[in-house]
C-alpha atoms as a PDB file:
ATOM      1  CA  UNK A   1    -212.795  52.931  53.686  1.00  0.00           C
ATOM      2  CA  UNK A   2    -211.895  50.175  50.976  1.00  0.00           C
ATOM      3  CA  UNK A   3    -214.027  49.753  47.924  1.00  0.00           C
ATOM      4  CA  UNK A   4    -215.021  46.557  49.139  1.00  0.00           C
ATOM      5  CA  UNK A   5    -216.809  48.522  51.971  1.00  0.00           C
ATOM      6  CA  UNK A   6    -219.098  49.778  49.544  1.00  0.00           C
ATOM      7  CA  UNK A   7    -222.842  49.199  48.548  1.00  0.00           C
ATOM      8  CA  UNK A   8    -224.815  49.667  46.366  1.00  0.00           C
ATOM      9  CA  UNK A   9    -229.076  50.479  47.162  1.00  0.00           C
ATOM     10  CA  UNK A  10    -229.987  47.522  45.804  1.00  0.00           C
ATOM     11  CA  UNK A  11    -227.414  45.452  47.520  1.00  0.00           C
ATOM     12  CA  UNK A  12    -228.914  46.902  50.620  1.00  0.00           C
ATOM     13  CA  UNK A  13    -232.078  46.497  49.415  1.00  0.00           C
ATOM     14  CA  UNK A  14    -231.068  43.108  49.268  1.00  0.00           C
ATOM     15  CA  UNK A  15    -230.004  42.570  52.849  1.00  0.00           C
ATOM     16  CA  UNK A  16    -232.485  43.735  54.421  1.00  0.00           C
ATOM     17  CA  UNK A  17    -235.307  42.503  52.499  1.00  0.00           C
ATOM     18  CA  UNK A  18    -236.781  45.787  51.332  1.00  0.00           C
ATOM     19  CA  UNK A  19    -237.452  46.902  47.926  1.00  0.00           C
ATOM     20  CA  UNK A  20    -234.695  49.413  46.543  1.00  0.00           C
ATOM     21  CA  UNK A  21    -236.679  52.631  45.978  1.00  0.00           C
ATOM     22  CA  UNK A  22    -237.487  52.425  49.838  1.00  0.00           C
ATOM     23  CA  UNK A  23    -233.369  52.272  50.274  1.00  0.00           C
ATOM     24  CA  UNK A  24    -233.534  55.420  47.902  1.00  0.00           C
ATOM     25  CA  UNK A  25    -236.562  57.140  50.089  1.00  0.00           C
ATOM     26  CA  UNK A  26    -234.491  56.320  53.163  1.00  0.00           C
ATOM     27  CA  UNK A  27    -231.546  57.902  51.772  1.00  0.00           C
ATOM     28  CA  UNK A  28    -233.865  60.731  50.708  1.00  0.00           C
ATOM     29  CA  UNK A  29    -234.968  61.380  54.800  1.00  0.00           C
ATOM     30  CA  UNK A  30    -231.648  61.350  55.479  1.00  0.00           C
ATOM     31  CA  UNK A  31    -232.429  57.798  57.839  1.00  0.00           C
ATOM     32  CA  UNK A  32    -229.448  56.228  55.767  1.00  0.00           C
ATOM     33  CA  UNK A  33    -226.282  58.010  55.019  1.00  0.00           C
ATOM     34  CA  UNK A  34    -224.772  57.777  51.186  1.00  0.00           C
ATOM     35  CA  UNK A  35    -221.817  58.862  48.890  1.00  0.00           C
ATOM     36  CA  UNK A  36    -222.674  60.025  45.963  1.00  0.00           C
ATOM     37  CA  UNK A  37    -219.869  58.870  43.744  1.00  0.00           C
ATOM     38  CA  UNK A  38    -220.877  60.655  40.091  1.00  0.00           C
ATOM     39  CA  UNK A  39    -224.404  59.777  39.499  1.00  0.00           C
ATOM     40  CA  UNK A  40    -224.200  56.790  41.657  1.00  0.00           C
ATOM     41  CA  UNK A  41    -225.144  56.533  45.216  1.00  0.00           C
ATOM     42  CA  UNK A  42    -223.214  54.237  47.470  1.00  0.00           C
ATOM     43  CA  UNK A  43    -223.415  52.438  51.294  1.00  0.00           C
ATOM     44  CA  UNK A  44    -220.216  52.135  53.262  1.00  0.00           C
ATOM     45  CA  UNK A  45    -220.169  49.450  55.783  1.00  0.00           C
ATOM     46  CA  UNK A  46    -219.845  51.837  58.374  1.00  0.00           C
ATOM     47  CA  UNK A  47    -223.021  53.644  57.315  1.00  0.00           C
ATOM     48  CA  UNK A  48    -224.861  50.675  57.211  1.00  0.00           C
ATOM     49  CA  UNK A  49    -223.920  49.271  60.614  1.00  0.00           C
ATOM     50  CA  UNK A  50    -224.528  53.108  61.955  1.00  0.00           C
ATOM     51  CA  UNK A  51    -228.324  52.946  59.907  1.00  0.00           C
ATOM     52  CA  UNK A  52    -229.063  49.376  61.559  1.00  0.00           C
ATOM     53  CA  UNK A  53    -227.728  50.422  65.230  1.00  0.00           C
ATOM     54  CA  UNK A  54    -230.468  53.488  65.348  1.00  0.00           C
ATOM     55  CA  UNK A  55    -232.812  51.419  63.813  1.00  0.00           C
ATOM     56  CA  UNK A  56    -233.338  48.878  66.652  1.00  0.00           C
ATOM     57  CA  UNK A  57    -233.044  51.112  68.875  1.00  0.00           C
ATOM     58  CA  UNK A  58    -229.697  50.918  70.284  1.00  0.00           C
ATOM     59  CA  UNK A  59    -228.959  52.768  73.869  1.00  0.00           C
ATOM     60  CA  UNK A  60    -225.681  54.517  74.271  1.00  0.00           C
ATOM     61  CA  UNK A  61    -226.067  56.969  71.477  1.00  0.00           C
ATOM     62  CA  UNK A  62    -224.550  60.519  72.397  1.00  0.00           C
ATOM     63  CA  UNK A  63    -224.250  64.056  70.798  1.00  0.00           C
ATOM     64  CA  UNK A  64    -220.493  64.879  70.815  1.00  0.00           C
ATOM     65  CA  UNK A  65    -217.502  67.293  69.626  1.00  0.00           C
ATOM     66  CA  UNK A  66    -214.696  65.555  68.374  1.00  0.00           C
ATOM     67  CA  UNK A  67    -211.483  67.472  69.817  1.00  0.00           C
ATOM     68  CA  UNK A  68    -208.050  66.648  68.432  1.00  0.00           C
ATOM     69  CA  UNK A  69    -204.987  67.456  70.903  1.00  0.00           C
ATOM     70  CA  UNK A  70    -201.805  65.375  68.725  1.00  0.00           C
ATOM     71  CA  UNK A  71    -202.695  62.190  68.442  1.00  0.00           C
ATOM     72  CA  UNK A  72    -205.168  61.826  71.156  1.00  0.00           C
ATOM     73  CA  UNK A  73    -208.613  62.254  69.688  1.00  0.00           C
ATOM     74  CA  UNK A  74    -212.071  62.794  72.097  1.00  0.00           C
ATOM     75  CA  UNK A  75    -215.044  63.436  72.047  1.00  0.00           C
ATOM     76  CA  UNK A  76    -216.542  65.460  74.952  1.00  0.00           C
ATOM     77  CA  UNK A  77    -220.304  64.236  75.701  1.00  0.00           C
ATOM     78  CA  UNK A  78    -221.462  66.390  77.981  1.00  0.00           C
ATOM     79  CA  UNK A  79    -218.533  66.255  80.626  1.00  0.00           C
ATOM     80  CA  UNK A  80    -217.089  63.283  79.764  1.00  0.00           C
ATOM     81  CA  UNK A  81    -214.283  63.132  77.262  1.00  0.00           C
ATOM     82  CA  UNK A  82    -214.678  59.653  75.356  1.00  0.00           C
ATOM     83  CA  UNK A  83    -211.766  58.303  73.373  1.00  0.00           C
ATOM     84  CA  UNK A  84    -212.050  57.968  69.846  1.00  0.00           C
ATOM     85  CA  UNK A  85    -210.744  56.699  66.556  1.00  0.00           C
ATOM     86  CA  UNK A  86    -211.985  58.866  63.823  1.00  0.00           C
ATOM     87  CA  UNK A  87    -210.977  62.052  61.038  1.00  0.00           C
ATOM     88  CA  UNK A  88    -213.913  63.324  61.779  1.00  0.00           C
ATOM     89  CA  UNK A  89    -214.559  66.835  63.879  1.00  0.00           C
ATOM     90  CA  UNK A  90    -216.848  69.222  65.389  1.00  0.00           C
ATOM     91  CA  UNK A  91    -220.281  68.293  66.170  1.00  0.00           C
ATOM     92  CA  UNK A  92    -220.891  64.375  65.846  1.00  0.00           C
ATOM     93  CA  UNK A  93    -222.948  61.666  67.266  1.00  0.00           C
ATOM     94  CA  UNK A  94    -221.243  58.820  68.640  1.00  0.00           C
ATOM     95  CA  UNK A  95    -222.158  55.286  69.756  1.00  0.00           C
ATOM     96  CA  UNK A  96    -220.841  52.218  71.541  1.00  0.00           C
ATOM     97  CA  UNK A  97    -222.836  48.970  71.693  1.00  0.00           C
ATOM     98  CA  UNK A  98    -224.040  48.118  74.256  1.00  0.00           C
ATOM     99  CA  UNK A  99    -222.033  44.099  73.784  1.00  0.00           C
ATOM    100  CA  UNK A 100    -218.563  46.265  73.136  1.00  0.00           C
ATOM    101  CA  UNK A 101    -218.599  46.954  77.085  1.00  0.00           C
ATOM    102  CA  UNK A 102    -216.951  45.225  79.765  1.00  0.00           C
ATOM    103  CA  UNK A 103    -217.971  45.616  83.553  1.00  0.00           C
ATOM    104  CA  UNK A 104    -215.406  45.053  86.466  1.00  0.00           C
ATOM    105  CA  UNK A 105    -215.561  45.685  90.325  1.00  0.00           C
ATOM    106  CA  UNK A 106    -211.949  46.790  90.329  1.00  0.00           C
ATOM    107  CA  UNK A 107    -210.106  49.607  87.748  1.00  0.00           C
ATOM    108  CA  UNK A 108    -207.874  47.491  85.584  1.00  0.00           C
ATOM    109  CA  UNK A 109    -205.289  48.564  83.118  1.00  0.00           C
ATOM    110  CA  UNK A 110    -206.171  47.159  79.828  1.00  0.00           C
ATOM    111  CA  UNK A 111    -205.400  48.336  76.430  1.00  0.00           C
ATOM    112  CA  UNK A 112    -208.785  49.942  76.268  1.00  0.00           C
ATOM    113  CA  UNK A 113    -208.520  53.404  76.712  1.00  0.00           C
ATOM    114  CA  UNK A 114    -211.898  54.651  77.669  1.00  0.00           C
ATOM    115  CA  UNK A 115    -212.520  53.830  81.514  1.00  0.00           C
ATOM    116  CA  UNK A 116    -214.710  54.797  83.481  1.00  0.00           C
ATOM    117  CA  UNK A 117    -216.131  54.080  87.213  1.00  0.00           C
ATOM    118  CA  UNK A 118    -220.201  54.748  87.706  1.00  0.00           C
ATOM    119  CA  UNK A 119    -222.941  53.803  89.847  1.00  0.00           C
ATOM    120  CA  UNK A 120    -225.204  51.200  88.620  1.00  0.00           C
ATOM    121  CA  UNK A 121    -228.919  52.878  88.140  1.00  0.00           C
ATOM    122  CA  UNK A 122    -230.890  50.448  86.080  1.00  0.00           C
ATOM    123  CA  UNK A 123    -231.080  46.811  85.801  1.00  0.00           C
ATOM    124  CA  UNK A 124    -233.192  45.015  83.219  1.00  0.00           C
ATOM    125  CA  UNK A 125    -233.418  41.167  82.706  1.00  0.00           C
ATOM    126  CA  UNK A 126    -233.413  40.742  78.587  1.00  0.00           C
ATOM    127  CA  UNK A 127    -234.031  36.834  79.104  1.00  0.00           C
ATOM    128  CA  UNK A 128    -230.448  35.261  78.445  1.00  0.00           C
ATOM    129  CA  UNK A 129    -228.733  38.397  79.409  1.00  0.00           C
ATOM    130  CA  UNK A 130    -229.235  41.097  81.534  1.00  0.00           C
ATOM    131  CA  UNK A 131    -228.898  45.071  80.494  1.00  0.00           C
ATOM    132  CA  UNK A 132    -227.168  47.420  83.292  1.00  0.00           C
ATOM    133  CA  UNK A 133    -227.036  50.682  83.139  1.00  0.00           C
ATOM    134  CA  UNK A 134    -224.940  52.969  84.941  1.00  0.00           C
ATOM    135  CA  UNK A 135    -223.829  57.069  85.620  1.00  0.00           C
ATOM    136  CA  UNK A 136    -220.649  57.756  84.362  1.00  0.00           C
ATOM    137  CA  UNK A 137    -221.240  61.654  84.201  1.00  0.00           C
ATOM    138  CA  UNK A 138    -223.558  60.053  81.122  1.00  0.00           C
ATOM    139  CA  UNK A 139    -225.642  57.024  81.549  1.00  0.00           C
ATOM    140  CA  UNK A 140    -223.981  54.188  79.576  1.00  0.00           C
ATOM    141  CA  UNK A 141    -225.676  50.361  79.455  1.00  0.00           C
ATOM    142  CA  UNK A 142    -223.589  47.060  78.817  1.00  0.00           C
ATOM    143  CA  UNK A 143    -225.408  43.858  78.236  1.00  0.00           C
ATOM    144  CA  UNK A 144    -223.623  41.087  79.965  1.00  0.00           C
ATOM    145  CA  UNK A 145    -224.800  37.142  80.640  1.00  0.00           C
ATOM    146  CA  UNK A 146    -226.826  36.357  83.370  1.00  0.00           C
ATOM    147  CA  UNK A 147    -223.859  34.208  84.878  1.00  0.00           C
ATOM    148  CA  UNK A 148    -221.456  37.280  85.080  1.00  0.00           C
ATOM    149  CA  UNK A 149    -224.138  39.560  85.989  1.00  0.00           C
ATOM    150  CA  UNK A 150    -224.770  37.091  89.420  1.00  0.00           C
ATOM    151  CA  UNK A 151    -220.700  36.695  89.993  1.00  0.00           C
ATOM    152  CA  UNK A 152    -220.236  39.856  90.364  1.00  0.00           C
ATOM    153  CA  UNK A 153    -223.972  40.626  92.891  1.00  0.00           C
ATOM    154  CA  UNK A 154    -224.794  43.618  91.057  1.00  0.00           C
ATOM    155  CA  UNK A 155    -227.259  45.385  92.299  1.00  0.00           C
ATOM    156  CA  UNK A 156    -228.772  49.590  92.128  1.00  0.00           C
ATOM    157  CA  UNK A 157    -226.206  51.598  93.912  1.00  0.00           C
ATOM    158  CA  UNK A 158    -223.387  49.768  93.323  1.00  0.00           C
ATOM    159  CA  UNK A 159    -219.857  51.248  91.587  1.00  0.00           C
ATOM    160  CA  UNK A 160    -218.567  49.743  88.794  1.00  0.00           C
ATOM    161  CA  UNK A 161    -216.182  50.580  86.080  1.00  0.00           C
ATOM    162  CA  UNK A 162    -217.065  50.887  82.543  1.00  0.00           C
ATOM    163  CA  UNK A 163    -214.321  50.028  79.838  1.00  0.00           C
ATOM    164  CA  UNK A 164    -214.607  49.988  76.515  1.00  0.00           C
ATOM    165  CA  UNK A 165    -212.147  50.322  73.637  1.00  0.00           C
ATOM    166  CA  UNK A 166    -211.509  52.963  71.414  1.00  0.00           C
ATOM    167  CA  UNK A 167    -212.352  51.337  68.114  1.00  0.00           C
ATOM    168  CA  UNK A 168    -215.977  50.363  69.589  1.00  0.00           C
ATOM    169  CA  UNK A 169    -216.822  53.804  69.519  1.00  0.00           C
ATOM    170  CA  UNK A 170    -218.808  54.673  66.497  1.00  0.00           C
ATOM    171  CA  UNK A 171    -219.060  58.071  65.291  1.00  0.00           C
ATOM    172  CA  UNK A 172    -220.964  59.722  62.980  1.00  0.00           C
ATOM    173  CA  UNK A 173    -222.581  63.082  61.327  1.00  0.00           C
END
């Protein structure tokens, strides 16, 4: 975390057009994560983006434990073991947007380390885009345009694989 990363209530306040004693009160319900650096409290960007991703509602958020084995890094959600990029451990929540996933008919070999193949159980037209969701052991949803979503005929039923890198995993306490 750099300083820069860091704001202040009112700064948030700011950004989302709120007063700053509700920033404090959503601090206080614990809806917002702070530091409390002396008698100051502070926002990292990270905290923020985690506060504004529950707030509307974002799909794909899991409980977890974060397991360490040398450099590889996990956390297991339910049966699944999802790579991540973090210092944090034991029990966590973790998160990947929904616009951080790709979809392919075929397993590829990408950088991306978290890949996984499911069958597609939901399918929900969001106007410009279209929101599939699919069993991976978990259900995970990507949101992918309307032009890639008819390319590749998806339909209910169908297997797919589910990649995502390991810095789009958010995670949390």
């Amino acid at each position: 975390m750099n300083i820069e990363d860091l704001y202040t209530p009112e700064e948030i306040a700011n950004k989302l057009k709120i007063t700053k004693y509700t920033v404090y009160e959503m601090i206080k319900r614990g809806d917002l994560d702070a530091h409390r650096l002396g008698k100051q409290l502070r926002i990292s960007g990270d905290q923020f983006n985690q506060y504004l991703q529950r707030a509307k509602g974002s799909s794909n958020i899991y409980e977890a434990e974060i397991k360490a084995d040398g450099d590889i890094v996990t956390a297991l959600v339910d049966n699944i073991n999802i790579n991540v990029n973090t210092e944090l451990r034991g029990k966590v929540k973790v998160s990947v947007h929904p616009d951080d996933i790709l979809l392919s008919k075929e397993p590829i070999h990408t950088s991306a380390n978290n890949n996984y193949k499911g069958s597609v159980v939901n399918i929900m037209d969001e106007g410009t885009s279209v929101k599939v969701t699919l069993d991976i052991g978990i259900t995970i949803s990507a949101i992918i345009t309307k032009k890639s979503f008819t390319s590749m005929n998806i339909e209910k039923g169908k297997n797919l694989y589910v990649i995502f890198k390991t810095m789009s995993v958010k995670v949390y306490k």
